[in-house]
Protein backbone atom coordinates (compact mmCIF):
# COMPACT_ATOMS: atom_id res chain seq x y z
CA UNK A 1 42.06 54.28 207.26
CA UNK A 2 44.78 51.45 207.93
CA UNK A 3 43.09 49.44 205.65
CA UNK A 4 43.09 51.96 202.92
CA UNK A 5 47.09 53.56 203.67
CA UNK A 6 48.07 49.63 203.60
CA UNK A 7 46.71 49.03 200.30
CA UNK A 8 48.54 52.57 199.13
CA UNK A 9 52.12 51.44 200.47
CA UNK A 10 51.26 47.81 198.93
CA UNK A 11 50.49 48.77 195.45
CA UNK A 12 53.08 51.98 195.44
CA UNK A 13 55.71 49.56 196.77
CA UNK A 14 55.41 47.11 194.67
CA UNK A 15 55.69 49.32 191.42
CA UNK A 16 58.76 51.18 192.67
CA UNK A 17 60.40 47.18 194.14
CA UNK A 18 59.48 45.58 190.89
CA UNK A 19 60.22 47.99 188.47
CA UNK A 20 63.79 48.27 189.65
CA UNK A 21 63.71 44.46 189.84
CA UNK A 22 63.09 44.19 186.69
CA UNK A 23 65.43 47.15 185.56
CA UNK A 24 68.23 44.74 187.40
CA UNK A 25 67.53 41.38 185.86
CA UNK A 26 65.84 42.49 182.34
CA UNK A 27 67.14 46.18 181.67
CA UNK A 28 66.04 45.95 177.89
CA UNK A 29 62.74 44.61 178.82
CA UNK A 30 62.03 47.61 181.72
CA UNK A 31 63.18 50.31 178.86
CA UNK A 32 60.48 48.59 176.50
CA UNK A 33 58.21 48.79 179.57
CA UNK A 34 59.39 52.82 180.14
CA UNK A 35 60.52 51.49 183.43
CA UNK A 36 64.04 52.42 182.46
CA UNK A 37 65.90 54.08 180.16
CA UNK A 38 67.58 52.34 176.85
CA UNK A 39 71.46 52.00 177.02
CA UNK A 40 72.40 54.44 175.25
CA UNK A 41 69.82 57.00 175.28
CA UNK A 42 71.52 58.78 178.40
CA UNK A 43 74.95 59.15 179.37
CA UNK A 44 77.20 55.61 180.01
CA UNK A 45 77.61 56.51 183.31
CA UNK A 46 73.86 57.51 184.82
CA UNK A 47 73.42 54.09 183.02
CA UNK A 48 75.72 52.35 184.76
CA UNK A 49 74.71 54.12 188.06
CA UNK A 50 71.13 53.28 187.14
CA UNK A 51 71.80 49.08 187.28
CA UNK A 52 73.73 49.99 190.58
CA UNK A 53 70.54 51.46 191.61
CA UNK A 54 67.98 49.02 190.50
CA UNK A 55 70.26 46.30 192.49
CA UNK A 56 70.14 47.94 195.99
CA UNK A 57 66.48 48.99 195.12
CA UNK A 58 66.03 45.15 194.17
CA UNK A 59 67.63 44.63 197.81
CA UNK A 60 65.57 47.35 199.42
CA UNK A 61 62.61 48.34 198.62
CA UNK A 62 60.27 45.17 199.19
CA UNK A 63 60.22 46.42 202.81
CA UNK A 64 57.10 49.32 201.95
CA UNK A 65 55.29 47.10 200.56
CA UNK A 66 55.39 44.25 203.38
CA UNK A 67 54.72 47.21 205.86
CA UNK A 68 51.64 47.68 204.26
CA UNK A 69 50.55 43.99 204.16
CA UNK A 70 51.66 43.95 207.83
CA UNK A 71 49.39 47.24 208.71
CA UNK A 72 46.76 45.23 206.33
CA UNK A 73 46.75 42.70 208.76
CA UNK A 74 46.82 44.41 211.76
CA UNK A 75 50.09 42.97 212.65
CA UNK A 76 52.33 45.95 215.37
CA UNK A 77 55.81 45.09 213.64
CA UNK A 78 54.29 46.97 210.36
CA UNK A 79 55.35 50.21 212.54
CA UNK A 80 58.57 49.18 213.01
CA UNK A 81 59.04 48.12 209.30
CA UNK A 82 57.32 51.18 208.23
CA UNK A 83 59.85 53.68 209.73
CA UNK A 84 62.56 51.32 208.33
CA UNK A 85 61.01 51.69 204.56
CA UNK A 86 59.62 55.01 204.87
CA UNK A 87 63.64 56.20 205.46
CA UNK A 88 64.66 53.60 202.35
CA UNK A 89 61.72 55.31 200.05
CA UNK A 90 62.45 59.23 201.17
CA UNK A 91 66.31 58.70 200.17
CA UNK A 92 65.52 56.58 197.34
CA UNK A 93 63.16 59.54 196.27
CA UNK A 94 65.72 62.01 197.35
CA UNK A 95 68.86 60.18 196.00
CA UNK A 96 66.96 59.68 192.54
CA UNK A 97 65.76 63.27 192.24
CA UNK A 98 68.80 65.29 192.85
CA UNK A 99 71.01 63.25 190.90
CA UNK A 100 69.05 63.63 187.86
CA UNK A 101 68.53 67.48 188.32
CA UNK A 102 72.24 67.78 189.31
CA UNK A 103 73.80 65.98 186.36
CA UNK A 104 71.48 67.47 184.01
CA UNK A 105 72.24 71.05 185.39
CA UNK A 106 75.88 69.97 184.31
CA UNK A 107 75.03 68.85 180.21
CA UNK A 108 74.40 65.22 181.14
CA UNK A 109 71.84 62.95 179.21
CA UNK A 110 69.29 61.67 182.11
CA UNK A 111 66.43 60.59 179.57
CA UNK A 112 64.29 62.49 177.55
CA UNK A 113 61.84 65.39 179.08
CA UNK A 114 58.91 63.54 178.88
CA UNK A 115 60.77 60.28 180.33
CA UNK A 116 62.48 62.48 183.18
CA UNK A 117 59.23 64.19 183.89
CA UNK A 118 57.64 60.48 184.58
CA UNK A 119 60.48 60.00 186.99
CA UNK A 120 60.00 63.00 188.90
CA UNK A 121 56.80 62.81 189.77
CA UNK A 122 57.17 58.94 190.67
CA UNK A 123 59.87 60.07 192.76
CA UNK A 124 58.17 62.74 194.13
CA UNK A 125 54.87 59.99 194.69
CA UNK A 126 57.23 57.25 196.40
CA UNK A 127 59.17 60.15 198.63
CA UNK A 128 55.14 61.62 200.17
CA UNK A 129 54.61 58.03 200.50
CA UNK A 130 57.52 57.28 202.79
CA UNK A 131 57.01 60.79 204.48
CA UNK A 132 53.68 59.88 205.33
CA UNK A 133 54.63 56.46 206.40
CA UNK A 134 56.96 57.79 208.33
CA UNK A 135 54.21 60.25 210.18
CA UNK A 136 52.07 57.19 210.44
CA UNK A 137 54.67 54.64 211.99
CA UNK A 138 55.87 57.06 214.60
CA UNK A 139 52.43 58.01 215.90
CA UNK A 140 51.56 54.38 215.89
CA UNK A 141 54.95 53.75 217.90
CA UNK A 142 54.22 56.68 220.56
């Protein structure tokens, strides 16, 4: 079961880390990619808040997926690293979810349905994920 929940957090990771790398250092390319959203096909400022975003995330969010390579290995700090990235994930989840319901509820342009749809359920994907990491790490820690 380690085996297979490492491989998970790896592969789940590593989408969520390098697609916000990449929506840092090549924003164009990750909208071509439907990574991102164009400039200018939401508002200027979710935009803007977007490349904040993918920075910190760029920052961030390698942590899941060296958790998992860590649990892969049957290494004990993966437990430790897992509770840190599991709490990085669930806001990052969190954070990304309500902020696109909220400013939508309020006439802002957060993407198009189909594009915001994608998001949510990634979101929703990467947030179980650090839930269940979460679960996972502590029992391992106890």
């Amino acid at each position: 079961m380690e085996l297979l929940w490492g491989l998970v957090i790896v592969v789940l990771g590593l989408l969520a880390w390098g697609g916000q790398t990449l929506s840092w250092f090549a924003p164009a390319t990750a909208a071509r990619l439907g990574l991102a959203d164009a400039e200018g096909s939401v508002d200027a400022v979710f935009w803007a808040d977007g490349r904040g975003e993918a920075l910190w995330d760029a920052l961030t969010l390698w942590t899941l997926p060296l958790a998992g390579v860590l649990l892969i290995g049957g290494h004990d700090a993966w437990a430790w690293l897992g509770l840190f990235a599991a709490g990085m994930y669930v806001y990052f989840a969190g954070r990304g979810i309500l902020a696109r319901l909220e400013l939508r509820n309020r006439g802002h342009r957060v993407g198009d349905p189909a594009g915001v749809r994608v998001a949510m359920i990634a979101l929703m994907t990467w947030g179980m994920a650090g839930l269940i990491t979460a679960g996972a790490s502590i029992i391992t820690l106890a």
